[in-house]
C-alpha atoms as a PDB file:
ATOM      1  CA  UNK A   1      42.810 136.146  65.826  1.00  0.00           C
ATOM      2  CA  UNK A   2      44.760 138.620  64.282  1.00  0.00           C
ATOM      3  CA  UNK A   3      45.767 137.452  60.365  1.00  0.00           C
ATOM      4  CA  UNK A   4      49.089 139.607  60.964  1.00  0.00           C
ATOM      5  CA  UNK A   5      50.164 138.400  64.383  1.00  0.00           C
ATOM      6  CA  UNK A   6      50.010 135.124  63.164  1.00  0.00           C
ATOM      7  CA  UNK A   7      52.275 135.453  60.155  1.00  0.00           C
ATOM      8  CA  UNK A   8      54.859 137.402  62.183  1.00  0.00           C
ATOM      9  CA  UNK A   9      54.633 134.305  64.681  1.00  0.00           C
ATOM     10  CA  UNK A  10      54.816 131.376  62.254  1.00  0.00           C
ATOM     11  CA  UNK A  11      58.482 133.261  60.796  1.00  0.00           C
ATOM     12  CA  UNK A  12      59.959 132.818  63.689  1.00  0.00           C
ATOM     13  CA  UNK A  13      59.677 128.759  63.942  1.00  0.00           C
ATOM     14  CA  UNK A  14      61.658 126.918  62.173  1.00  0.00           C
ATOM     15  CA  UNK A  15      60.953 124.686  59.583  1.00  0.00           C
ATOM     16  CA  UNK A  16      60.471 121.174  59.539  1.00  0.00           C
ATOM     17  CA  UNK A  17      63.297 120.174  57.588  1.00  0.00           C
ATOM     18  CA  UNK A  18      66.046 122.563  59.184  1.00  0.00           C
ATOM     19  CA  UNK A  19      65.226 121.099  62.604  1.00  0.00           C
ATOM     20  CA  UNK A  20      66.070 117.617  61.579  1.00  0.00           C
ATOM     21  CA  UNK A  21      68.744 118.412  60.242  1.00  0.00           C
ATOM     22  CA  UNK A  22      70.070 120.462  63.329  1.00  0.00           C
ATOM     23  CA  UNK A  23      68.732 116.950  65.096  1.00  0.00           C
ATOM     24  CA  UNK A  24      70.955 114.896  62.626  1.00  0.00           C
ATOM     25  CA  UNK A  25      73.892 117.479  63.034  1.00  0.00           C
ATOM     26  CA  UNK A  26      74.027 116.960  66.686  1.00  0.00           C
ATOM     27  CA  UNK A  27      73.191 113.182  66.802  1.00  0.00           C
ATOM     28  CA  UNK A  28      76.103 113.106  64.380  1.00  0.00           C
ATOM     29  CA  UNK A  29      78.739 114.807  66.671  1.00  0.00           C
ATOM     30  CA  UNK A  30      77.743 113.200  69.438  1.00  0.00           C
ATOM     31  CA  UNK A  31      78.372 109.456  67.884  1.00  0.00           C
ATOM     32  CA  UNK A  32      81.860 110.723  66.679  1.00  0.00           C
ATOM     33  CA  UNK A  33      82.674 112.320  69.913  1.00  0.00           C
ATOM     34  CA  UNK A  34      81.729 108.491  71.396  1.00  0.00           C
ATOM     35  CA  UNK A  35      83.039 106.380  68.971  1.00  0.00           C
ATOM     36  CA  UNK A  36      86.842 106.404  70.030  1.00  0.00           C
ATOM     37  CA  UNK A  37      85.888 105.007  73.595  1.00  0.00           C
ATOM     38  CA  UNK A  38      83.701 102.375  71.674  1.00  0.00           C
ATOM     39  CA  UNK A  39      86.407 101.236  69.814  1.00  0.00           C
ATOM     40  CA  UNK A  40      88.932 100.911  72.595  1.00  0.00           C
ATOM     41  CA  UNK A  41      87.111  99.410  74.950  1.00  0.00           C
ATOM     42  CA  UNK A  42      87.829  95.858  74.280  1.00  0.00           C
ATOM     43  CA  UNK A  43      85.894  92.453  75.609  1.00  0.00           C
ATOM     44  CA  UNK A  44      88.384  91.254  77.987  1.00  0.00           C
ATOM     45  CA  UNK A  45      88.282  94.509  79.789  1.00  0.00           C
ATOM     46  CA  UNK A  46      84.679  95.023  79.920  1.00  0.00           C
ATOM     47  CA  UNK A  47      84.521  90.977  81.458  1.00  0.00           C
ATOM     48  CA  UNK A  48      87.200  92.068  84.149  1.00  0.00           C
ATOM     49  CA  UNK A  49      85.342  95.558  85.182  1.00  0.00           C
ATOM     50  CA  UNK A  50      82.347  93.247  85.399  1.00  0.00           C
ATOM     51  CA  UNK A  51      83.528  90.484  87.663  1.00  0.00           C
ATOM     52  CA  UNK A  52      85.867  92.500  89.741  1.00  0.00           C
ATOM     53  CA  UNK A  53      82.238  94.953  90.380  1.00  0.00           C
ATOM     54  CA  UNK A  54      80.420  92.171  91.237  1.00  0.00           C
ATOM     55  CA  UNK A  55      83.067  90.884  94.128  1.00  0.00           C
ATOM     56  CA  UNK A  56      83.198  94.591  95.179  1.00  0.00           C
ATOM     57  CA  UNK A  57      79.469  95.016  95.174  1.00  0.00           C
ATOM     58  CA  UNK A  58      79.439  91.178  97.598  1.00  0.00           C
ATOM     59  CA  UNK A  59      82.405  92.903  99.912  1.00  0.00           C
ATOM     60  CA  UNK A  60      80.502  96.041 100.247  1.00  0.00           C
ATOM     61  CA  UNK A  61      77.229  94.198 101.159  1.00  0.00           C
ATOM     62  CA  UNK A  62      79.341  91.718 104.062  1.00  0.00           C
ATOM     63  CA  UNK A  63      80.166  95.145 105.778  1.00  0.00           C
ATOM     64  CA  UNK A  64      77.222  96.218 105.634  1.00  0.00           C
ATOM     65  CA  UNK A  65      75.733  93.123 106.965  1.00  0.00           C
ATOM     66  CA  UNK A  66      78.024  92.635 109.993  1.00  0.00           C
ATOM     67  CA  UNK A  67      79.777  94.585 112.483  1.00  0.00           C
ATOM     68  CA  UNK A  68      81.559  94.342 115.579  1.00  0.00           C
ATOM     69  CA  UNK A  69      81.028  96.596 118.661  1.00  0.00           C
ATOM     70  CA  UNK A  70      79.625  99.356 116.369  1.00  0.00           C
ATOM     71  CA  UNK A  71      82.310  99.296 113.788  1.00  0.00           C
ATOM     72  CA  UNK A  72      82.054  97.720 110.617  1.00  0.00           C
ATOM     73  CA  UNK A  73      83.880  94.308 109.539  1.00  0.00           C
ATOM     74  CA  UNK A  74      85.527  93.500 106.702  1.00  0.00           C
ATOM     75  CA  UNK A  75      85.790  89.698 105.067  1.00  0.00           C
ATOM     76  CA  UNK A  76      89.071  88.091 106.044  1.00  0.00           C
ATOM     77  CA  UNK A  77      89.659  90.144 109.067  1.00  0.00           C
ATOM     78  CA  UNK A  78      90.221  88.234 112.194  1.00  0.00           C
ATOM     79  CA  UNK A  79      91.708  85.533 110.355  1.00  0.00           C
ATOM     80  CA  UNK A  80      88.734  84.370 108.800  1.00  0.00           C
ATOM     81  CA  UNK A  81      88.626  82.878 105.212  1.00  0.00           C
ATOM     82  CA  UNK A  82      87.698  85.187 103.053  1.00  0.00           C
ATOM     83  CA  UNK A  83      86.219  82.521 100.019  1.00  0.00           C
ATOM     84  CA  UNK A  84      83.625  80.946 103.374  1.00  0.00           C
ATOM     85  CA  UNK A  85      82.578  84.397 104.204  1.00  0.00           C
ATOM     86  CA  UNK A  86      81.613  85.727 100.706  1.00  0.00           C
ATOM     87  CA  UNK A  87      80.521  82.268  98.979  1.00  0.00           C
ATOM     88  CA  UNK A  88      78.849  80.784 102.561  1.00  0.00           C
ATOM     89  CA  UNK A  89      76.371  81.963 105.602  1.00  0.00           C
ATOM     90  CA  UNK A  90      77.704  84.096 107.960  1.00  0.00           C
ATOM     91  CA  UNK A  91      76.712  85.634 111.613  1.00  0.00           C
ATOM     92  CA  UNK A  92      76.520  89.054 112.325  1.00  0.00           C
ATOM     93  CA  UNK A  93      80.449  88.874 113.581  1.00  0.00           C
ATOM     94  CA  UNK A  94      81.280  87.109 110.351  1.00  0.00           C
ATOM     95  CA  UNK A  95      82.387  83.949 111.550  1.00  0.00           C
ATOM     96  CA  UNK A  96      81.107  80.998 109.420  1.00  0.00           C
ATOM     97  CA  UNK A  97      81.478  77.562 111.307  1.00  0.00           C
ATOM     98  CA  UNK A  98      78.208  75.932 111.943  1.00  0.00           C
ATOM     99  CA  UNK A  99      77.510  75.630 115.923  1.00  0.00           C
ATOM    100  CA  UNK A 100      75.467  72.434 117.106  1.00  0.00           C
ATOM    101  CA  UNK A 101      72.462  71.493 114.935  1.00  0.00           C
ATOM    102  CA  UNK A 102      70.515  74.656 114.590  1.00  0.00           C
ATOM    103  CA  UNK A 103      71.698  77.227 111.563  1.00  0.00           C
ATOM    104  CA  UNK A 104      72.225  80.256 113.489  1.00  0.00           C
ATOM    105  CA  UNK A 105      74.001  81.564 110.046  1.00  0.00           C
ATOM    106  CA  UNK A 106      71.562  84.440 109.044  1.00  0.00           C
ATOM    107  CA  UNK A 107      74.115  86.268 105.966  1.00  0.00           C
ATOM    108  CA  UNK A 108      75.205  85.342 102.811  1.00  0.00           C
ATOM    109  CA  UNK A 109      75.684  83.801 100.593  1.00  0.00           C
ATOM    110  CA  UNK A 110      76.863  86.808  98.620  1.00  0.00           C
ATOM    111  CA  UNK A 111      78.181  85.757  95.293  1.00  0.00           C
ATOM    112  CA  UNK A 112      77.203  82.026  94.075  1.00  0.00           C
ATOM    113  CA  UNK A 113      81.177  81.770  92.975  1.00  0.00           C
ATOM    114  CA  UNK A 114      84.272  83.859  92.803  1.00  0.00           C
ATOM    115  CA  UNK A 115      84.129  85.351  89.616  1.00  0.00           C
ATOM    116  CA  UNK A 116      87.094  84.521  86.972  1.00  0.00           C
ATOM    117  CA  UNK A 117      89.520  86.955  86.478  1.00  0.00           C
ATOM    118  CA  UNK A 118      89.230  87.177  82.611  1.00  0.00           C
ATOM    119  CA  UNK A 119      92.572  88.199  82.008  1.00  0.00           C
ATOM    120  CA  UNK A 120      94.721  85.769  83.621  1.00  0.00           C
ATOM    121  CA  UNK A 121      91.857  83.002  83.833  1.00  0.00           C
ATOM    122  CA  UNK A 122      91.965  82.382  87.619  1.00  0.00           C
ATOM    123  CA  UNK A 123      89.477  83.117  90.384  1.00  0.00           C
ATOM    124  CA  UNK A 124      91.380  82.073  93.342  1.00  0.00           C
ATOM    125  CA  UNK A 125      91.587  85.485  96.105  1.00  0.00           C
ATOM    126  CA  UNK A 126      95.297  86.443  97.213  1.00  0.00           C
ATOM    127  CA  UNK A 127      94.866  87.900 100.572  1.00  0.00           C
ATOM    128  CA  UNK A 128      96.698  90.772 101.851  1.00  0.00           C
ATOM    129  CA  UNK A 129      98.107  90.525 105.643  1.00  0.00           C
ATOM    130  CA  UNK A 130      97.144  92.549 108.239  1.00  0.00           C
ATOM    131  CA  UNK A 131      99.236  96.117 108.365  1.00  0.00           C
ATOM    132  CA  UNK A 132      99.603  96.041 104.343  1.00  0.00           C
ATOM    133  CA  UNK A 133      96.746  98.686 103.481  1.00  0.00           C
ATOM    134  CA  UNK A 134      98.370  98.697  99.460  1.00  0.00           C
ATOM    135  CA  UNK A 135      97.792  95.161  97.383  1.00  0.00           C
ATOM    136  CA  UNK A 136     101.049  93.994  95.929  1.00  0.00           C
ATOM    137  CA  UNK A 137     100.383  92.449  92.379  1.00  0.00           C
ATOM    138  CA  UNK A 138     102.210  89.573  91.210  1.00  0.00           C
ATOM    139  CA  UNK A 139      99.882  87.373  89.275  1.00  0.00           C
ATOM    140  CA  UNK A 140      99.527  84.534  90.996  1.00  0.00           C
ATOM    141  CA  UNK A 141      95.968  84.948  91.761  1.00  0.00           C
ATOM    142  CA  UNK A 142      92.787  86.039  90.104  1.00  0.00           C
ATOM    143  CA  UNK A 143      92.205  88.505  92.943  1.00  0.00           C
ATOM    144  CA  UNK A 144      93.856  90.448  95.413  1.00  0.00           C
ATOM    145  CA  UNK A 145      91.952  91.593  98.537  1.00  0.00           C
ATOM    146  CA  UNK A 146      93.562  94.141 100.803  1.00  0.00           C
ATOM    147  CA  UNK A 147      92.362  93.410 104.282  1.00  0.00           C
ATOM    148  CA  UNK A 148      92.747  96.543 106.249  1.00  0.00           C
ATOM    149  CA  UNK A 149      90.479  98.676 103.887  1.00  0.00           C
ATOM    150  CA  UNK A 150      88.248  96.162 102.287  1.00  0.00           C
ATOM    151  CA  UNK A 151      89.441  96.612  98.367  1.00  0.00           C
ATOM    152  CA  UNK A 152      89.769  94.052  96.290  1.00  0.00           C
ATOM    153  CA  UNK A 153      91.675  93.923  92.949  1.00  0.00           C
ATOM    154  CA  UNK A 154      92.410  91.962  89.858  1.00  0.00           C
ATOM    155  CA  UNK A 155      96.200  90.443  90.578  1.00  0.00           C
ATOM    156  CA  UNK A 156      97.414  92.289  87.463  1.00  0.00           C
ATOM    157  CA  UNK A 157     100.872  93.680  87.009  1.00  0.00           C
ATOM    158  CA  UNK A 158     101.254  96.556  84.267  1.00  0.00           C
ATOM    159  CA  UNK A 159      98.278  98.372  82.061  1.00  0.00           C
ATOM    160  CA  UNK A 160      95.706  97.231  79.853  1.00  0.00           C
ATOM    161  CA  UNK A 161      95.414  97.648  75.456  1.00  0.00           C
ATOM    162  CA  UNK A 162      94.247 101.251  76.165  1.00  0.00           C
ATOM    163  CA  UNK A 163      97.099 101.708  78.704  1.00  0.00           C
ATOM    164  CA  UNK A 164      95.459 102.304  81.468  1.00  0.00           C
ATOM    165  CA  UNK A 165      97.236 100.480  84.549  1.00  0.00           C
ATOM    166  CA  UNK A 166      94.603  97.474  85.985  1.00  0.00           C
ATOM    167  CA  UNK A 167      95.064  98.454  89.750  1.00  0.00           C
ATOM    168  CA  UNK A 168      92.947 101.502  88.559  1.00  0.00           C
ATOM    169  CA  UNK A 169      89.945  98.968  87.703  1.00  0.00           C
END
């Protein structure tokens, strides 16, 4: 090997000591460019993103389980309880009452219990008639579930510490 070629080659790396420091440099903006949305997130909000994904993840796997001539069914719809149908055993047209003595329920459970809405401390569902495709908040549940398109929100009027409205959860 060439005594020259390798000098010329070891100039152009960089030294030990500059490349952790371009490592620290970067590692450095990056924390301050996250440690606003650290800050603001706060605990309550984190517990209500959290419960209000689990019910969402249970409601997308219930219309996913069942359908109805091809099309897909949503809990609640057909005037079925909504609380039986995600917390209980379901058949593939989502009705949940038990026929005879043989379980001929196949789905569900999906969620052991409704989830507490951590902001207003209740975990009862407000349910959203038929024809009403936008939830009305009020407050007086944990939940509100919106039966013509399957969404489910946390019954909460106004906007959050970071000011960010909760029907955008």
């Amino acid at each position: 090997m060439n005594v020259s070629h390798y000098s010329k080659t070891m100039k152009k790396r960089l030294p030990l000591l500059e490349s952790f420091a371009a490592v620290f440099a970067v590692a450095t903006v990056a924390f301050m460019t996250a440690l606003p949305a650290i800050q603001e997130t706060g605990e309550r909000n984190v517990d209500l993103q959290d419960n209000l994904s689990l019910i969402r993840t249970a409601v997308f796997r219930f219309s996913m389980d069942h359908e109805m001539d091809g099309t897909e069914v949503h809990p609640a719809q057909n005037n079925n309880d909504f609380e039986l149908q995600i917390l209980g055993r379901t058949r593939s047209d989502g009705s949940t009452h038990q026929r005879g003595r043989f379980e001929d329920r196949f789905f569900g459970p999906y969620l052991n219990a409704m989830p507490v809405n951590p902001v207003n401390g209740l975990s009862s569902v407000r349910i959203m008639p038929s024809g009403i495709s936008e939830p009305i908040f009020n407050g007086l549940a944990g939940w509100v579930y919106v039966t013509d398109t399957g969404k489910i929100f946390a019954d909460l009027a106004g906007v959050d510490d970071r000011g960010i409205a909760f029907s955008e959860y």
